[in-house]
PDB file of N, CA and C in Angstrom:
ATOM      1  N   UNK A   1     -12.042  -3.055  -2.946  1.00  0.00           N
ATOM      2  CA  UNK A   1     -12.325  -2.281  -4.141  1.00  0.00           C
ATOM      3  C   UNK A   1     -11.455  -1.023  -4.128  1.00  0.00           C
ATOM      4  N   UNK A   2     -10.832  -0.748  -5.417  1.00  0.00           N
ATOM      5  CA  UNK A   2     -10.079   0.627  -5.111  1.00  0.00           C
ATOM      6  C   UNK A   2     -11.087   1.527  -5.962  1.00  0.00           C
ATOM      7  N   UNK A   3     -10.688   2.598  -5.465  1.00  0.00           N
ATOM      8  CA  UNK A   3     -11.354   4.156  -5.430  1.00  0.00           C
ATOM      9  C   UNK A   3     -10.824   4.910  -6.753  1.00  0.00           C
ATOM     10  N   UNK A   4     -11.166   5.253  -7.620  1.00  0.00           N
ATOM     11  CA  UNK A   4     -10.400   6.138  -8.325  1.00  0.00           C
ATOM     12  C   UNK A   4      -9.355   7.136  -7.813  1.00  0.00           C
ATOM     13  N   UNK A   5      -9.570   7.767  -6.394  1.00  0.00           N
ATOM     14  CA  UNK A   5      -8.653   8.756  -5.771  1.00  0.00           C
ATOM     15  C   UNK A   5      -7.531   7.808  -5.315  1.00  0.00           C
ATOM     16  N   UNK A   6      -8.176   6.812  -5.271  1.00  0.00           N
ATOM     17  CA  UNK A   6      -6.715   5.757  -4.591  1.00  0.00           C
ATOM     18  C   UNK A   6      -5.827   5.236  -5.513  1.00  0.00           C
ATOM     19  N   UNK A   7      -6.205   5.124  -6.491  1.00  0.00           N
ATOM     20  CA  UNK A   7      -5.746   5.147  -7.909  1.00  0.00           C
ATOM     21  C   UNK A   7      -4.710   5.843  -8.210  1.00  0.00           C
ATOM     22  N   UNK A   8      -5.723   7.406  -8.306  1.00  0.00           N
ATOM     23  CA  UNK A   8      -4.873   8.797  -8.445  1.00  0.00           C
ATOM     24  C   UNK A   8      -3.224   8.774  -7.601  1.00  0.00           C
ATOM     25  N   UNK A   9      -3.558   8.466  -6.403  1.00  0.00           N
ATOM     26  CA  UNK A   9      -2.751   9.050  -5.633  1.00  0.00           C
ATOM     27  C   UNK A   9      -1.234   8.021  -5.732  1.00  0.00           C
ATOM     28  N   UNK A  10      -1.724   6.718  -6.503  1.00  0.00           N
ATOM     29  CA  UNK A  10      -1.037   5.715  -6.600  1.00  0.00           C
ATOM     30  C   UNK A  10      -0.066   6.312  -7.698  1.00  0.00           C
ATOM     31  N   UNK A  11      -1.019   6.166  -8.726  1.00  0.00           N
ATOM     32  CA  UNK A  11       0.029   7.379  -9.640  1.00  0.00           C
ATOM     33  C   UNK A  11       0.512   8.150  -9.393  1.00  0.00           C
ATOM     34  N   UNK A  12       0.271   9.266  -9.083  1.00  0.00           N
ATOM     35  CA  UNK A  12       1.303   9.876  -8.853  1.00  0.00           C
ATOM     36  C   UNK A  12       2.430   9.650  -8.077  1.00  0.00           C
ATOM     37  N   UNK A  13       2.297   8.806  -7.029  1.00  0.00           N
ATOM     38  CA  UNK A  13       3.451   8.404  -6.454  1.00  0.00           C
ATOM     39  C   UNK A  13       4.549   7.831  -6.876  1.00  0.00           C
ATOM     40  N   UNK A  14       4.057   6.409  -7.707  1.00  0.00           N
ATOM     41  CA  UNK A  14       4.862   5.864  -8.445  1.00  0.00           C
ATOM     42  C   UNK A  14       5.265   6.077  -9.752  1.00  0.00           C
ATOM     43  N   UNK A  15       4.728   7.191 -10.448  1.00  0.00           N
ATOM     44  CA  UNK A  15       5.298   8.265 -11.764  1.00  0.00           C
ATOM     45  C   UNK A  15       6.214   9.075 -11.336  1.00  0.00           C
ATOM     46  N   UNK A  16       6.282   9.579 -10.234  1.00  0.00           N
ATOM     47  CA  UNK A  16       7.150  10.731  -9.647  1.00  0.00           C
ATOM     48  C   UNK A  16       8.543  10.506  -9.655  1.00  0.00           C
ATOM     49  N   UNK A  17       9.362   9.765 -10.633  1.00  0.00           N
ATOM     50  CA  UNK A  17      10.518   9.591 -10.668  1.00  0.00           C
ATOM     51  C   UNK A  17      11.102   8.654  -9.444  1.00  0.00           C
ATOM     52  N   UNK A  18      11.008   8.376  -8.520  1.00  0.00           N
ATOM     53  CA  UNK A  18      11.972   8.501  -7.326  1.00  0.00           C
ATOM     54  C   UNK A  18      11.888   6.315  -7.800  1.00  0.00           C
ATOM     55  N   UNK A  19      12.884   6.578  -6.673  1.00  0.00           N
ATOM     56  CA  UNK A  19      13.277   4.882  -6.467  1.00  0.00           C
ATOM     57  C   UNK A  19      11.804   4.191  -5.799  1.00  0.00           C
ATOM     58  N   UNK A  20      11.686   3.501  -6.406  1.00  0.00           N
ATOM     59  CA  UNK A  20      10.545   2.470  -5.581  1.00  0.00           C
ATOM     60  C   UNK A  20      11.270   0.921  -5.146  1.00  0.00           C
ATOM     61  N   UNK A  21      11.074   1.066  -3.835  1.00  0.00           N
ATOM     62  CA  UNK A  21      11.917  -0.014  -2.793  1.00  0.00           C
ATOM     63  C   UNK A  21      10.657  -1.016  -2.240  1.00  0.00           C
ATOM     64  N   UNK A  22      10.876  -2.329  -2.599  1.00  0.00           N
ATOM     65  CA  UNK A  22       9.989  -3.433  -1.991  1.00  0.00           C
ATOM     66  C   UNK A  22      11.127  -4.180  -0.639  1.00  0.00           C
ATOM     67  N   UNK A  23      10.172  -4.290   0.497  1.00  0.00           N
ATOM     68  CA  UNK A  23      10.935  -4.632   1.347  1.00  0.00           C
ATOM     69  C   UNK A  23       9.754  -6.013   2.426  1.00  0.00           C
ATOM     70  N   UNK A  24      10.293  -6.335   3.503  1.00  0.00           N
ATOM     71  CA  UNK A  24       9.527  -7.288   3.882  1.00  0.00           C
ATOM     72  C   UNK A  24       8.771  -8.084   3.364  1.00  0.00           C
ATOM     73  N   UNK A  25       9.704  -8.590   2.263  1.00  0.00           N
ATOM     74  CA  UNK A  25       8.861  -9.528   1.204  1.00  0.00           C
ATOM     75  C   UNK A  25       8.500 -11.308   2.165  1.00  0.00           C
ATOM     76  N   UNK A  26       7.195 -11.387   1.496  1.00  0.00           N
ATOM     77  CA  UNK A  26       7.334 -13.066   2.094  1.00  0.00           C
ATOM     78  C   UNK A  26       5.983 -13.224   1.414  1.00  0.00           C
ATOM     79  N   UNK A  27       5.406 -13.995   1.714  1.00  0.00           N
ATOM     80  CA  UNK A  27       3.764 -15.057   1.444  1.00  0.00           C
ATOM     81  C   UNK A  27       2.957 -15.059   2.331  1.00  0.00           C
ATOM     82  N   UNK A  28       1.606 -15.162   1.629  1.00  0.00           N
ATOM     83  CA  UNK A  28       0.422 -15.229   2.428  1.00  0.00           C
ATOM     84  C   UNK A  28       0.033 -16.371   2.776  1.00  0.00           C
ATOM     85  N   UNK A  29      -1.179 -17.454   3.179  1.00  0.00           N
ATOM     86  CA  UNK A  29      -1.579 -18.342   3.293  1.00  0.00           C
ATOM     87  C   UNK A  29      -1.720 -18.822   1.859  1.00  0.00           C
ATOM     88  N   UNK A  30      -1.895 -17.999   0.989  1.00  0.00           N
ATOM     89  CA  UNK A  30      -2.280 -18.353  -0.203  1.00  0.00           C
ATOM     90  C   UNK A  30      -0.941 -18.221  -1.341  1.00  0.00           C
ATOM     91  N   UNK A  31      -0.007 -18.448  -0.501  1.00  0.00           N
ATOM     92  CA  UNK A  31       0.935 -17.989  -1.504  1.00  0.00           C
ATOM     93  C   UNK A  31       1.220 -16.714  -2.151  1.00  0.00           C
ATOM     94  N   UNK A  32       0.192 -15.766  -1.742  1.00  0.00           N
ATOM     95  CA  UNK A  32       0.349 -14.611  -2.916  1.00  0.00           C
ATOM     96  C   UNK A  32       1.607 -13.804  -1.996  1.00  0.00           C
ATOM     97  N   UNK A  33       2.682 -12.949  -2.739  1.00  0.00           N
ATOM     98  CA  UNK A  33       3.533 -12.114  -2.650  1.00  0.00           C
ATOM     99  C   UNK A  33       3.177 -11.121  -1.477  1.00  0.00           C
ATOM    100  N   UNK A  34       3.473 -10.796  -0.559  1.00  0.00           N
ATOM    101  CA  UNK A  34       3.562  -9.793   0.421  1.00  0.00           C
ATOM    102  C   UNK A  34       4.820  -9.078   0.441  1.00  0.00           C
ATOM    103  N   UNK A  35       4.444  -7.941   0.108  1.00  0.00           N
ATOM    104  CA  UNK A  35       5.717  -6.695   0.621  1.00  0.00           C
ATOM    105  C   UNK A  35       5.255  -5.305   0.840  1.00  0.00           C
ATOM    106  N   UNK A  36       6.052  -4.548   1.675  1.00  0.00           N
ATOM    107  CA  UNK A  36       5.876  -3.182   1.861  1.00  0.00           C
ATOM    108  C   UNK A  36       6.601  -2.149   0.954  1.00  0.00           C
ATOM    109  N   UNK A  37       6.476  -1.261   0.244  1.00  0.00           N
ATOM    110  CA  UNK A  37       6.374  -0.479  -0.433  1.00  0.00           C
ATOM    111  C   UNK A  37       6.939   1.005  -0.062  1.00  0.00           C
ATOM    112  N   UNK A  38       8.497   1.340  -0.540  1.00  0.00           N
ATOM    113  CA  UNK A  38       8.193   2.483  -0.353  1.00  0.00           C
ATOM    114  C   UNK A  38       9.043   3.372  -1.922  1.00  0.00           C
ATOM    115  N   UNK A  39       8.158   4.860  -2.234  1.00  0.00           N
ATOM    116  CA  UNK A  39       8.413   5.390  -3.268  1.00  0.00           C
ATOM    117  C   UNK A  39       9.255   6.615  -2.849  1.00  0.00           C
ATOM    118  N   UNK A  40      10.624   6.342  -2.822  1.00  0.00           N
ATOM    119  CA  UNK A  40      11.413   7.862  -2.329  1.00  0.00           C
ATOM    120  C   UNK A  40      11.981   7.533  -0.619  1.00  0.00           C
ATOM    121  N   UNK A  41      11.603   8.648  -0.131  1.00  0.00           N
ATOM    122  CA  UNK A  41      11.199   8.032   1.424  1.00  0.00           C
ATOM    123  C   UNK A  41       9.613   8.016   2.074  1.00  0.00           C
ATOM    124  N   UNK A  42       9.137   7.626   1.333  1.00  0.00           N
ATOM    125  CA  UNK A  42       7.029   7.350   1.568  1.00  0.00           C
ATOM    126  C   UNK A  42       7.009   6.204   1.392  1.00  0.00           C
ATOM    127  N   UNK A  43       6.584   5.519   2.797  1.00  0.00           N
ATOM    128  CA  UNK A  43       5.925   4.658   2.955  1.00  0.00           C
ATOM    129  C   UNK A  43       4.420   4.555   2.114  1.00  0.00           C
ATOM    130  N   UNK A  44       4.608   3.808   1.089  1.00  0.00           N
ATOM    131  CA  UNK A  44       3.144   3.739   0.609  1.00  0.00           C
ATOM    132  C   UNK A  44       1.569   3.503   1.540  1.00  0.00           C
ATOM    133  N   UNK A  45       2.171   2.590   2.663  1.00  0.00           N
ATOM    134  CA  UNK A  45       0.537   2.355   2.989  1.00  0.00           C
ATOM    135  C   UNK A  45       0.410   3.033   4.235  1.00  0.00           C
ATOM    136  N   UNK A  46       1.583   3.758   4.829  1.00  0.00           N
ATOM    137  CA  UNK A  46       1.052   4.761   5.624  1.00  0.00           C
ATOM    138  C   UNK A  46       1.204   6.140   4.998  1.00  0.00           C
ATOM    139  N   UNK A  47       1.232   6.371   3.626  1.00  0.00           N
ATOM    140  CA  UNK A  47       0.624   7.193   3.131  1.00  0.00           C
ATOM    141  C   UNK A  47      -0.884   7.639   2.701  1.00  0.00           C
ATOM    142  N   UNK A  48      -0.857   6.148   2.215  1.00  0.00           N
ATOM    143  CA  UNK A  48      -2.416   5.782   1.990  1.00  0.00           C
ATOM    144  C   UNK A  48      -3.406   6.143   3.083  1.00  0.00           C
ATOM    145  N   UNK A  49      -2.587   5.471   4.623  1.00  0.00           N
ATOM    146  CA  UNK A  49      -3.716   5.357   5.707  1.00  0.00           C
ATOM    147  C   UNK A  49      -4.086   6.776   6.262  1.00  0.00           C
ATOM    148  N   UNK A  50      -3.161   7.761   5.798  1.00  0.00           N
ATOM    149  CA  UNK A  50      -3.066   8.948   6.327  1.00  0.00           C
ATOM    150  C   UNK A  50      -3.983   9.875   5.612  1.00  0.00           C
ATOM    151  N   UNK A  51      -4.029   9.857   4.526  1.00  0.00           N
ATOM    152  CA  UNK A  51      -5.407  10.159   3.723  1.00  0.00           C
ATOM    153  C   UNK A  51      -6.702   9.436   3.988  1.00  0.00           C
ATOM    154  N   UNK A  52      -6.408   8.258   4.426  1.00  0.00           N
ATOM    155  CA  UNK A  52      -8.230   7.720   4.566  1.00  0.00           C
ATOM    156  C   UNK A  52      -8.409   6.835   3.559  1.00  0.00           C
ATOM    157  N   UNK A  53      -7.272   6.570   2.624  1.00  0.00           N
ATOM    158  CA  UNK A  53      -7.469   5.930   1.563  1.00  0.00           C
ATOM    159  C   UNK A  53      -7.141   4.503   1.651  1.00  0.00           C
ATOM    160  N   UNK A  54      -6.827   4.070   2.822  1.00  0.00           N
ATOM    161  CA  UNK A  54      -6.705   2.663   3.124  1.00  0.00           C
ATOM    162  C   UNK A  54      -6.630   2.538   4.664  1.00  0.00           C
ATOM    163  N   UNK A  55      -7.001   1.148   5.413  1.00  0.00           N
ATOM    164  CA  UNK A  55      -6.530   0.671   6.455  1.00  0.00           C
ATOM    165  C   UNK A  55      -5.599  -0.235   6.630  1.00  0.00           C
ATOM    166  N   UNK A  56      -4.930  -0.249   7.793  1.00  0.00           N
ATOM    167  CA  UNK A  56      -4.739  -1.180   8.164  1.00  0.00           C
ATOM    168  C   UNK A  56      -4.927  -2.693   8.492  1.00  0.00           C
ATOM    169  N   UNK A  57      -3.904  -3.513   8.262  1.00  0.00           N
ATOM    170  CA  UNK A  57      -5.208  -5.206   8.481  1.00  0.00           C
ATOM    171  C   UNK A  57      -3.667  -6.235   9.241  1.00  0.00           C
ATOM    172  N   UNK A  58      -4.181  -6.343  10.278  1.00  0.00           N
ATOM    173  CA  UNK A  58      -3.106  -7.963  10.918  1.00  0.00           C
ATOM    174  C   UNK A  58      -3.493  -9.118  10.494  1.00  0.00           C
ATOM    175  N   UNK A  59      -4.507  -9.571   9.926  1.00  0.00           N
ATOM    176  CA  UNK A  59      -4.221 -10.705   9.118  1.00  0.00           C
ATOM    177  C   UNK A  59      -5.917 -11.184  10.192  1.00  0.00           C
ATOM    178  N   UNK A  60      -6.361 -10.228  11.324  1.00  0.00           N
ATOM    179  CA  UNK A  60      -7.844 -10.776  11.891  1.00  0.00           C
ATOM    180  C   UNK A  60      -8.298 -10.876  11.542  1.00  0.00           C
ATOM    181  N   UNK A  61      -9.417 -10.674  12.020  1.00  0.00           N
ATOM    182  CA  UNK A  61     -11.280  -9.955  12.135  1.00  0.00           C
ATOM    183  C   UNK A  61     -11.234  -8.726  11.154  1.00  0.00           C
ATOM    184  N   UNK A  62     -11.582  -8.237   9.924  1.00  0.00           N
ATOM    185  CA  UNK A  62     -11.674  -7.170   9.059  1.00  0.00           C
ATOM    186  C   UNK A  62     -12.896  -6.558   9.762  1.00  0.00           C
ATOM    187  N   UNK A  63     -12.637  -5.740  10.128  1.00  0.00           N
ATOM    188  CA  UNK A  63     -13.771  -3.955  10.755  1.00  0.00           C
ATOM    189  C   UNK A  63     -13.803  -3.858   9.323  1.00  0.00           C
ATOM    190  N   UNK A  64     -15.346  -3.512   9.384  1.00  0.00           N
ATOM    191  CA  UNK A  64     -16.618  -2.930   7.884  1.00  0.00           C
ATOM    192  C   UNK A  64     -15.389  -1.283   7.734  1.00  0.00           C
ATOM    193  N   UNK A  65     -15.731  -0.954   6.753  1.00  0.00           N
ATOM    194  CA  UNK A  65     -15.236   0.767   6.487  1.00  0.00           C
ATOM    195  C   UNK A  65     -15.926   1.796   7.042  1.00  0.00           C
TER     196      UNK A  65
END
């Protein structure tokens, strides 16, 4: 579920003018699109994780929040 602040912060990142770069693209089990994200030089999801606004996941066991 996303958060409205996670939202927020999404926006602004990706409104902020800068280049947005998709990289380590490939597939899931399910086919869906996998890539990492970055807006400028920000890593999106260790931006995210650094606020609290997301975790990390290897593909295990999902830990509750």
């Amino acid at each position: 579920m996303h958060t409205s602040q996670e939202k927020e912060e999404l926006e602004k990142l990706l409104t902020s003018g800068q280049k947005v770069v998709l990289y380590n693209l490939g597939r899931d089990k399910y086919f869906r699109l996998l890539a990492s994200v970055k807006v400028g030089n920000i890593d999106v999801a260790e931006y995210l994780i650094k606020k609290g606004l997301a975790k990390s996941y290897d593909g295990g066991v999902k830990t509750s929040w």
